[in-house]
N, C-alpha and C. Protein backbone atom coordinates (compact mmCIF):
# COMPACT_ATOMS: atom_id res chain seq x y z
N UNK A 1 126.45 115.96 82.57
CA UNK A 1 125.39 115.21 83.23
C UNK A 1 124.07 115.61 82.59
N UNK A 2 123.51 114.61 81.67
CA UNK A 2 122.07 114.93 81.72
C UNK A 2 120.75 114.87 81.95
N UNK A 3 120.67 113.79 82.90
CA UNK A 3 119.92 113.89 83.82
C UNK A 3 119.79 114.84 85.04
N UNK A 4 118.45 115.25 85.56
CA UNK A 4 118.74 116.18 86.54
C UNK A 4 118.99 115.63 87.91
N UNK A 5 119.42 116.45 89.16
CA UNK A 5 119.41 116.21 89.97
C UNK A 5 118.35 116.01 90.89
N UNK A 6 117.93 115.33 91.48
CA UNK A 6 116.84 115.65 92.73
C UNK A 6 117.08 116.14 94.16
N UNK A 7 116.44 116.99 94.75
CA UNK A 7 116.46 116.93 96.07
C UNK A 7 116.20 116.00 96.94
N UNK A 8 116.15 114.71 96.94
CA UNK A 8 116.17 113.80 97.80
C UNK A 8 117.26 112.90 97.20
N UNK A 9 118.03 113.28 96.42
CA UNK A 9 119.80 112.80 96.56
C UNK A 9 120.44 113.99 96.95
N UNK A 10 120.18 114.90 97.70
CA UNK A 10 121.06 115.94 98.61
C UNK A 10 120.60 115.39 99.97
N UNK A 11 119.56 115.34 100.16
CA UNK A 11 118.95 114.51 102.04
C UNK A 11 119.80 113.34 102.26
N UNK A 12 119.94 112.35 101.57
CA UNK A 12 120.37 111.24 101.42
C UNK A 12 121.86 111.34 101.33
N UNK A 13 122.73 111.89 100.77
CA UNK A 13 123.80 112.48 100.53
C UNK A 13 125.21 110.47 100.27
N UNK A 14 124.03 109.48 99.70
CA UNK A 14 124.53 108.49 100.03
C UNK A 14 125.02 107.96 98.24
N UNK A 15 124.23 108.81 97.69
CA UNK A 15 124.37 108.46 96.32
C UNK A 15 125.38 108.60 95.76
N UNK A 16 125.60 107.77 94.53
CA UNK A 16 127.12 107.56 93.79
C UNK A 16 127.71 108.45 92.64
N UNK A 17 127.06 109.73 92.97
CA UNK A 17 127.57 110.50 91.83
C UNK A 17 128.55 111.25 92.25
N UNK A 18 129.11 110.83 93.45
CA UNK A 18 130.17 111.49 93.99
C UNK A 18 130.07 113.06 94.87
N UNK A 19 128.51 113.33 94.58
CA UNK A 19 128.33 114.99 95.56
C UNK A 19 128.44 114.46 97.01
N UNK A 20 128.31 113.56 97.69
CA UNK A 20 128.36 113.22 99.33
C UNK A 20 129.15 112.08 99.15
N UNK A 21 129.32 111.48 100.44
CA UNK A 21 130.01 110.49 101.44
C UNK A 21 128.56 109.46 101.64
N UNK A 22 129.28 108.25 101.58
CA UNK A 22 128.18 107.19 102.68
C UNK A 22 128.36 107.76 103.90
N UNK A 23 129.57 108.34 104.10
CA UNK A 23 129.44 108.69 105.67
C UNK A 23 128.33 109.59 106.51
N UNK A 24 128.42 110.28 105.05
CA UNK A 24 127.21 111.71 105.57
C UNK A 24 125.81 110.82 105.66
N UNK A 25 125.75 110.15 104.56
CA UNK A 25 124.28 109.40 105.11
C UNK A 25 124.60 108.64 106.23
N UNK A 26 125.36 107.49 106.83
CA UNK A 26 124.81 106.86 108.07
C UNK A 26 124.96 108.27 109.24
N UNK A 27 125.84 109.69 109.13
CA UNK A 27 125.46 110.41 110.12
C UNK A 27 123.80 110.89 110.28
N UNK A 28 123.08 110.97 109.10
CA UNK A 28 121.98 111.94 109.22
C UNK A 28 121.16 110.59 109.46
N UNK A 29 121.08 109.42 109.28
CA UNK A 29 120.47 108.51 109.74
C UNK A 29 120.44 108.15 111.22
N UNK A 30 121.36 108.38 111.48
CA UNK A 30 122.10 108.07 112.64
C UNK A 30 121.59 109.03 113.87
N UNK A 31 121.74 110.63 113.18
CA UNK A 31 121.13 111.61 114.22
C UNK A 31 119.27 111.25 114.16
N UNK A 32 118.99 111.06 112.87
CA UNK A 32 117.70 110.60 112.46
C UNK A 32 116.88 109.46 113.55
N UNK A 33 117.45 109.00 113.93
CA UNK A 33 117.21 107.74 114.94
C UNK A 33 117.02 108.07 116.48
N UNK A 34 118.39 108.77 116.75
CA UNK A 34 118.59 109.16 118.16
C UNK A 34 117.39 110.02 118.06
N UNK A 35 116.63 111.01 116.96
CA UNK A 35 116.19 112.16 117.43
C UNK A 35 114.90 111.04 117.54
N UNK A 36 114.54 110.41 116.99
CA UNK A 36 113.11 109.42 116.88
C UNK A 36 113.20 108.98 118.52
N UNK A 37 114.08 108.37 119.01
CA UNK A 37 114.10 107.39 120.14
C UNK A 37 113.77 108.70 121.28
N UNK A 38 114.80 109.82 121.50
CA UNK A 38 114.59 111.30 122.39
C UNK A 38 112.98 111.35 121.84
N UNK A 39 112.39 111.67 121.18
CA UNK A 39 111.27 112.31 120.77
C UNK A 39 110.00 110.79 121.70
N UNK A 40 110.47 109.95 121.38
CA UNK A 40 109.42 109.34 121.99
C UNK A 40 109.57 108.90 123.02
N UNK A 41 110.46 108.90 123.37
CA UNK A 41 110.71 108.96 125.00
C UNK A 41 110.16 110.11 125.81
N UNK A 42 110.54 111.53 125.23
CA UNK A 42 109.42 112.51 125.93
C UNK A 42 108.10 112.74 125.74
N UNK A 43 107.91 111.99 125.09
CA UNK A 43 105.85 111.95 124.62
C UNK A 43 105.42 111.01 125.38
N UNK A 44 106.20 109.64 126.49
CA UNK A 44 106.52 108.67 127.22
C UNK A 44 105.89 109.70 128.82
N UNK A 45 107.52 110.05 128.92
CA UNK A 45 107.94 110.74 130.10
C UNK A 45 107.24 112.37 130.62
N UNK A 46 107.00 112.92 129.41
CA UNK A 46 107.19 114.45 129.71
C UNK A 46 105.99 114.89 127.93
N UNK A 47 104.64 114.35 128.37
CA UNK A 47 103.70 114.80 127.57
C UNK A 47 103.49 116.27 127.21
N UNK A 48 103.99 117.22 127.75
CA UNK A 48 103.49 118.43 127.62
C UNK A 48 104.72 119.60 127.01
N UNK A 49 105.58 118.56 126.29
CA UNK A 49 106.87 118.94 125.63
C UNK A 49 106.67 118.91 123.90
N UNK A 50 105.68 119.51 123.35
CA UNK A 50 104.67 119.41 122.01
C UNK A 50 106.02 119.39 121.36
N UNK A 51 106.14 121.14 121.35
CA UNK A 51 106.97 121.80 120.41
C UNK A 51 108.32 121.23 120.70
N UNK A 52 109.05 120.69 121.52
CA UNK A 52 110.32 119.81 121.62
C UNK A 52 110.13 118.37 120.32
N UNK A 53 109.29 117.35 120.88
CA UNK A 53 108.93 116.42 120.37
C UNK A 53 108.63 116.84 119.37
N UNK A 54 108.15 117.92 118.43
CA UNK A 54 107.67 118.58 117.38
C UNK A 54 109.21 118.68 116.41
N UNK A 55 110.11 118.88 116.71
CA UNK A 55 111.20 119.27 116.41
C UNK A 55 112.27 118.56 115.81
N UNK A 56 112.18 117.77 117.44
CA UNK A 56 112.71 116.36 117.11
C UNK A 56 112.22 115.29 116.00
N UNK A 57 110.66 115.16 115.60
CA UNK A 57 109.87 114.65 115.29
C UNK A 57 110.78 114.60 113.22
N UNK A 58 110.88 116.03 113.31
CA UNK A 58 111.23 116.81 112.24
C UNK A 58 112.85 116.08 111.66
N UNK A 59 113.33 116.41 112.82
CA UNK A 59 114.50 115.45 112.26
C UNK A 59 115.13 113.77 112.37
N UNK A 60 114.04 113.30 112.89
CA UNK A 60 113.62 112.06 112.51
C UNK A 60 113.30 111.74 111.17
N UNK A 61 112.02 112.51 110.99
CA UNK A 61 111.89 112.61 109.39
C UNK A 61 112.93 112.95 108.31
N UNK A 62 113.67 113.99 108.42
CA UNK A 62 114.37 114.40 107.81
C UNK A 62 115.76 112.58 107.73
N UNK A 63 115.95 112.00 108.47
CA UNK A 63 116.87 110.57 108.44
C UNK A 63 115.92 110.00 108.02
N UNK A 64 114.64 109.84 108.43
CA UNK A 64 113.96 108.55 107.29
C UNK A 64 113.91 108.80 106.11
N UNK A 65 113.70 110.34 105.41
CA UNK A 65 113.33 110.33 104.05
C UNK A 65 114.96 110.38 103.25
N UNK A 66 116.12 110.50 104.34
CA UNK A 66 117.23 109.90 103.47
C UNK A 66 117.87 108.81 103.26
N UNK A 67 116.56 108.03 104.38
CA UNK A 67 117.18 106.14 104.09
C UNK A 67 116.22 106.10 103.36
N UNK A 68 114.90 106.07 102.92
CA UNK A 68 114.18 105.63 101.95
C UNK A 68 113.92 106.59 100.17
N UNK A 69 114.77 107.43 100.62
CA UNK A 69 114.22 108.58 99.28
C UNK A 69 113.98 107.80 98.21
N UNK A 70 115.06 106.88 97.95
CA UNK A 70 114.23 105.95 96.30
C UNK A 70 112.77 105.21 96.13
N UNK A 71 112.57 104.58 97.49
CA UNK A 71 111.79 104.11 97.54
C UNK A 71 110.10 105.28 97.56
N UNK A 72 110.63 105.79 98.16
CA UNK A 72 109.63 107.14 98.42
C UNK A 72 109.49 108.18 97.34
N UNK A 73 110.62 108.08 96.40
CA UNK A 73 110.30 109.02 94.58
C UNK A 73 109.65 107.86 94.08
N UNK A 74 109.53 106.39 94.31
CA UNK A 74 109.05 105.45 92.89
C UNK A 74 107.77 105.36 93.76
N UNK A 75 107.09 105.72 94.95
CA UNK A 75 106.31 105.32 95.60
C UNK A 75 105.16 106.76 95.44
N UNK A 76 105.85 108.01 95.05
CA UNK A 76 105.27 108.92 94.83
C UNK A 76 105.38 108.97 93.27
N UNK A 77 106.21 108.45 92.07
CA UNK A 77 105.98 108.68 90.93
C UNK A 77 104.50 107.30 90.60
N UNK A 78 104.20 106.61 91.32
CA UNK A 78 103.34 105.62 90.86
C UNK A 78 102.00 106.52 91.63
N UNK A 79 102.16 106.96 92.72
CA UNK A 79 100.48 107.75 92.95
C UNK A 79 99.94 109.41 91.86
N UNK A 80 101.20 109.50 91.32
CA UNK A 80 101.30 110.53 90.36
C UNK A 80 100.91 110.03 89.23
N UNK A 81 101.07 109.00 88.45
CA UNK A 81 101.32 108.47 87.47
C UNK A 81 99.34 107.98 87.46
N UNK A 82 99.17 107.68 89.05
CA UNK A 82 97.59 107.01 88.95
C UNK A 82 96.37 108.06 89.31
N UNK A 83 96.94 109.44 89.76
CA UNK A 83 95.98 110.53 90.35
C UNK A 83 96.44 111.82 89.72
N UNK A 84 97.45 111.80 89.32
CA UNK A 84 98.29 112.78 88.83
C UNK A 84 97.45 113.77 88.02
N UNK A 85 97.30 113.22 87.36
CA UNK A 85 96.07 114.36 85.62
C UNK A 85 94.82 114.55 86.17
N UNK A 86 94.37 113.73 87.24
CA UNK A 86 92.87 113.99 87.62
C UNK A 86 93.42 115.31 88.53
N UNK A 87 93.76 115.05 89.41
CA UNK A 87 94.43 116.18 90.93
C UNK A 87 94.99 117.53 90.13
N UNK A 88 95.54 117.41 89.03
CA UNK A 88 95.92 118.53 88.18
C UNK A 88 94.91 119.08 87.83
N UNK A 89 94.08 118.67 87.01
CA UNK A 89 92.59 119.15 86.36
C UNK A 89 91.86 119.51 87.55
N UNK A 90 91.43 119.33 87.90
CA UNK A 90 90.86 119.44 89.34
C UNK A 90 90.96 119.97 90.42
N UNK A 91 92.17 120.35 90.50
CA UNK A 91 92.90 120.85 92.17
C UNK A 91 93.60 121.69 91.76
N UNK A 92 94.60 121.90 90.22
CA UNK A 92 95.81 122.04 90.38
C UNK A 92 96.90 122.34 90.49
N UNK A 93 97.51 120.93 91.24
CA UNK A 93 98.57 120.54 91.69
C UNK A 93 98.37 119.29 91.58
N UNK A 94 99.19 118.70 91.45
CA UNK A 94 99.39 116.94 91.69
C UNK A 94 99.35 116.38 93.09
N UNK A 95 99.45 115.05 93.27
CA UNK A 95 99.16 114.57 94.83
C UNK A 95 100.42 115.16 95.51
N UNK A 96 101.64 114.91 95.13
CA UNK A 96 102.82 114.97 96.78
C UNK A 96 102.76 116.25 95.94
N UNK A 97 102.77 117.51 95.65
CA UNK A 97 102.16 118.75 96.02
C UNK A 97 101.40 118.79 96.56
N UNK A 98 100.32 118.44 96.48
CA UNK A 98 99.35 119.15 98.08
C UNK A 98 99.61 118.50 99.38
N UNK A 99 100.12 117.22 99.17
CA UNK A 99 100.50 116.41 100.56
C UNK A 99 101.40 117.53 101.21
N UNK A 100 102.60 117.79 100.61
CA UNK A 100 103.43 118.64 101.20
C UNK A 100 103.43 119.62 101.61
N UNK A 101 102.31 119.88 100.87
CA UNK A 101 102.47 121.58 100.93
C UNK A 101 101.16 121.51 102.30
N UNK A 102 100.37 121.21 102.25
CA UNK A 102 98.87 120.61 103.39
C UNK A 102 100.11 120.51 104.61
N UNK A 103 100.70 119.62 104.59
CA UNK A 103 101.39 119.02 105.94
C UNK A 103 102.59 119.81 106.31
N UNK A 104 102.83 120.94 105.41
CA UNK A 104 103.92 121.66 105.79
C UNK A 104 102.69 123.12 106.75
N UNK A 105 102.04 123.16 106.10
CA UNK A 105 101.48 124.15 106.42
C UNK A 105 100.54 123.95 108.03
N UNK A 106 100.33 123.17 107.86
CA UNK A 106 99.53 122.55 109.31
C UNK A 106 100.57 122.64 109.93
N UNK A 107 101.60 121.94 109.78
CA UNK A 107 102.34 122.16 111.19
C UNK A 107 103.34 123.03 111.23
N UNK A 108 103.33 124.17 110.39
CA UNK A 108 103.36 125.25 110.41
C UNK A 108 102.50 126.39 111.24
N UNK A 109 101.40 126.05 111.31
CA UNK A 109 100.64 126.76 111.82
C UNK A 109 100.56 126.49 113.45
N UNK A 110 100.61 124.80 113.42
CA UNK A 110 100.80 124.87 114.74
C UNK A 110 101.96 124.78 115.57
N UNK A 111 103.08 125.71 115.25
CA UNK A 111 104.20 125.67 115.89
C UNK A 111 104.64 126.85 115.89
N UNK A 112 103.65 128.09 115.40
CA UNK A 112 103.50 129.55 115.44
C UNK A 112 103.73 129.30 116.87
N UNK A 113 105.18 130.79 117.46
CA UNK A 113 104.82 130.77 118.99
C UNK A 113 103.91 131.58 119.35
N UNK A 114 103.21 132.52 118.52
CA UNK A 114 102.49 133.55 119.30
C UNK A 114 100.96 133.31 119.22
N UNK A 115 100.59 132.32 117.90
CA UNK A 115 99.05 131.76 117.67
C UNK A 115 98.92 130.58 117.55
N UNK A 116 99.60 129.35 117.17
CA UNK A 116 99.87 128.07 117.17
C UNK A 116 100.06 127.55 118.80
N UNK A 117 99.20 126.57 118.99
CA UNK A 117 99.33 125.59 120.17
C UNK A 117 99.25 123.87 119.70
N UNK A 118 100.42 123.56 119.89
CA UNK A 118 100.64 122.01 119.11
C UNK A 118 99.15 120.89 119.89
N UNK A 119 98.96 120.25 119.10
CA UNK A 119 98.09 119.07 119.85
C UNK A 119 98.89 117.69 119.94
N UNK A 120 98.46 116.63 120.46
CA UNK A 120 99.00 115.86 120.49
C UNK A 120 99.62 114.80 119.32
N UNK A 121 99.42 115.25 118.05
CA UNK A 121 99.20 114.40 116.77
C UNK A 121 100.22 115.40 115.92
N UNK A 122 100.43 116.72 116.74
CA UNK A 122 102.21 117.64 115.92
C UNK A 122 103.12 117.61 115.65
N UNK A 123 103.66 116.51 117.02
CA UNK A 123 105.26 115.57 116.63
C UNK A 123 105.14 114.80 115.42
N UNK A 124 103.69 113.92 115.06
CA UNK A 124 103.79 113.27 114.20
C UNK A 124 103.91 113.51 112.59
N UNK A 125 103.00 114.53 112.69
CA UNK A 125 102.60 115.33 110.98
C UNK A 125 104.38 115.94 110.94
N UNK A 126 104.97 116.94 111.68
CA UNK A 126 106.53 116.94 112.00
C UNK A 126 107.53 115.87 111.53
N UNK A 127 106.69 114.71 111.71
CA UNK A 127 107.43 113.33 111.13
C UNK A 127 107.03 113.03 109.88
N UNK A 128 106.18 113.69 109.26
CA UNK A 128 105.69 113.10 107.99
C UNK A 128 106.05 114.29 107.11
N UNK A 129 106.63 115.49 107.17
CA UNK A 129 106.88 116.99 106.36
C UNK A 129 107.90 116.54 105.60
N UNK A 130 109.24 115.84 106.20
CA UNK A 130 110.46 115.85 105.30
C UNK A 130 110.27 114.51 104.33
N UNK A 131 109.52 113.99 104.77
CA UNK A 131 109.06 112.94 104.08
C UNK A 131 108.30 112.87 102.87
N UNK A 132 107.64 113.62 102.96
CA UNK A 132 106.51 114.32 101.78
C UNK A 132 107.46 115.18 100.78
N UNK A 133 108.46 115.91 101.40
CA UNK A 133 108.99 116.98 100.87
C UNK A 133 110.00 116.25 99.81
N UNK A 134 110.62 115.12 100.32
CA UNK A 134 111.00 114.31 99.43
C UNK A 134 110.14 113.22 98.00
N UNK A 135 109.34 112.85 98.43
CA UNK A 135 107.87 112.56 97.16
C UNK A 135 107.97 113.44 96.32
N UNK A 136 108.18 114.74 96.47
CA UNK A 136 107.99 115.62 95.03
C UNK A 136 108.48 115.68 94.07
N UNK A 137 108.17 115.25 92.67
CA UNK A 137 108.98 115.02 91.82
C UNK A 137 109.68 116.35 91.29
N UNK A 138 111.20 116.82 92.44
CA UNK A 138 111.43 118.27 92.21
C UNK A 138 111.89 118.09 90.35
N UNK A 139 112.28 117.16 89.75
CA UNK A 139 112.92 117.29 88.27
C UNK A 139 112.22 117.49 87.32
N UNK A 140 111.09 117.19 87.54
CA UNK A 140 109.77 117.08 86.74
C UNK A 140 109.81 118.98 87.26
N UNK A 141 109.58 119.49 88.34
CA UNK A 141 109.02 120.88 88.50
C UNK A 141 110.80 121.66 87.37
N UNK A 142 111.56 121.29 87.66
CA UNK A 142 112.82 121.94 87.13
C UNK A 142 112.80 122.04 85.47
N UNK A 143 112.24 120.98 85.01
CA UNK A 143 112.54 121.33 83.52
C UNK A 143 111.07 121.63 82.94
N UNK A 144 109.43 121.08 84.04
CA UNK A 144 108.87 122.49 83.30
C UNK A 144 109.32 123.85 83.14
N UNK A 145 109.91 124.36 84.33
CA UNK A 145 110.11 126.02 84.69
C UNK A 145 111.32 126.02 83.53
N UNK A 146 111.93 125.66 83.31
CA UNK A 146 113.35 125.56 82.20
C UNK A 146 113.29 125.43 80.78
N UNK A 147 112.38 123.96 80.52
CA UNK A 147 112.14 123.60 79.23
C UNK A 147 112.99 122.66 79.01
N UNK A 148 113.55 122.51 80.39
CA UNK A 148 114.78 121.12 79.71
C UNK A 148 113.98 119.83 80.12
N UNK A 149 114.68 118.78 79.74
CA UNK A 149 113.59 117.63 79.48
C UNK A 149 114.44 116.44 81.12
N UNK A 150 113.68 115.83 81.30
CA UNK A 150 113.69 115.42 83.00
C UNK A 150 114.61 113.74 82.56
């Protein structure tokens, strides 16, 4: 095989290279959904359930970014491709590096149990982490660190 692998064909686990099952993807879609529908039903019912809905929020995300991962690598290789060298020079890191790493860390911080207190907007950024985490062009990071070519 010489192309590399990505981490958002392991989330997805739907792809045809034979490492997963379609089955495994409609399960993680599937839990992906139920956890979306529970999660907003207690932000509905039972507002003061952050860190639940926070959680849930999480693995919601985690089923959306394995029904959309293609769409979401060509959707992050085109904001790379248009911000990419500026955000490098400048920042760097490229855009879905700091997205991810920004939105992992925020709601990271606020889901600390001993200094973190979630606000109302935690379930959501929770919904946007596995999502981001998938945008990163991990093949591009694999064969800088390697030298093998993507």
């Amino acid at each position: 095989m010489n192309n590399l692998a990505t981490a958002s064909h392991y989330l997805a686990a739907t792809h045809t290279s034979g490492h997963g099952s379609a089955t495994a993807g409609v399960v993680g879609i599937v839990a992906g959904a139920v956890a979306l529908m529970v999660a907003l039903l207690l932000m509905w019912e039972r507002p003061n359930t952050l860190r639940t809905q926070a959680v849930l929020m999480v693995i919601a995300g985690a089923g959306i970014a394995g029904l959309g991962h293609k769409v979401l690598a060509q959707v992050s290789a085109t904001v790379s491709a248009f911000l990419g060298s500026w955000t490098t020079s400048v920042l760097g890191a490229s855009v879905p590096w700091i997205l991810a790493l920004g939105l992992l860390l925020l709601f990271v911080l606020h889901m600390d149990p001993k200094r973190g207190r979630p606000r109302k907007w935690t379930p959501w950024v929770g919904l946007l982490v596995p999502v981001a985490w998938v945008m990163i062009p991990w093949a591009t990071l694999v064969a800088q660190t390697t030298g093998a070519r993507a």
